[in-house]
Protein backbone atom coordinates (compact mmCIF):
# COMPACT_ATOMS: atom_id res chain seq x y z
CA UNK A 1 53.95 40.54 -15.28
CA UNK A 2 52.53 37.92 -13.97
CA UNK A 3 48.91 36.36 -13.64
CA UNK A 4 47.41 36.79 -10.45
CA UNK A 5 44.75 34.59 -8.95
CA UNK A 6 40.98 35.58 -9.41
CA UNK A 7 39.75 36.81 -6.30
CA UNK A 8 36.01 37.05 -6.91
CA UNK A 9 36.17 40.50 -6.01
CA UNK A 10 34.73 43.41 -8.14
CA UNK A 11 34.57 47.38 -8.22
CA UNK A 12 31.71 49.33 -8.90
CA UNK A 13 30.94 51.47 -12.27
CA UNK A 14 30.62 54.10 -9.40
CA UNK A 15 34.08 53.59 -7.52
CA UNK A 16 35.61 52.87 -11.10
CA UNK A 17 34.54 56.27 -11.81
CA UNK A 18 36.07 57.62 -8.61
CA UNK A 19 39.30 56.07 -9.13
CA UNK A 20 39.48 57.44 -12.68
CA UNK A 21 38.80 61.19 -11.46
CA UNK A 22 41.69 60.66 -8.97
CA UNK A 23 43.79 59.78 -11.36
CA UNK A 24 43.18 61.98 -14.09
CA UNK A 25 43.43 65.19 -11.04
CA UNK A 26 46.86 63.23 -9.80
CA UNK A 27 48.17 63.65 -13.59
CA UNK A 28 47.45 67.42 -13.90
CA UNK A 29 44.35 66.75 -16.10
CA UNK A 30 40.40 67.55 -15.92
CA UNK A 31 38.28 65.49 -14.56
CA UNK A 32 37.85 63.88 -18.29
CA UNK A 33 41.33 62.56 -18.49
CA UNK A 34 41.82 65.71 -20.64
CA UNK A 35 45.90 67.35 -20.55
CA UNK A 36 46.04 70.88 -19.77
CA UNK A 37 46.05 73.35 -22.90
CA UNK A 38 49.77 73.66 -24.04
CA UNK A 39 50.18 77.24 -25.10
CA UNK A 40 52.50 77.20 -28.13
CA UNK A 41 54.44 80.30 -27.29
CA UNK A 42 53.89 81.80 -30.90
């Protein structure tokens, strides 16, 4: 990785929180960041 230059630019708690749903829902989990149950099979 490198370092990138400091933009000055900032995000929200708000659109943090956004982004962070749409992640969690693109992964398969709630809107927590919470896996779906895995059923053991037993």
């Amino acid at each position: 990785h490198q370092p990138q230059k400091d933009t000055g630019k900032v995000i929200s708690e708000e659109e943090l929180g956004r982004m962070m749903k749409d992640y969690f829902l693109l992964q398969g989990w709630d809107e927590n960041g919470n896996p779906p149950a895995v059923d053991p099979g037993i």
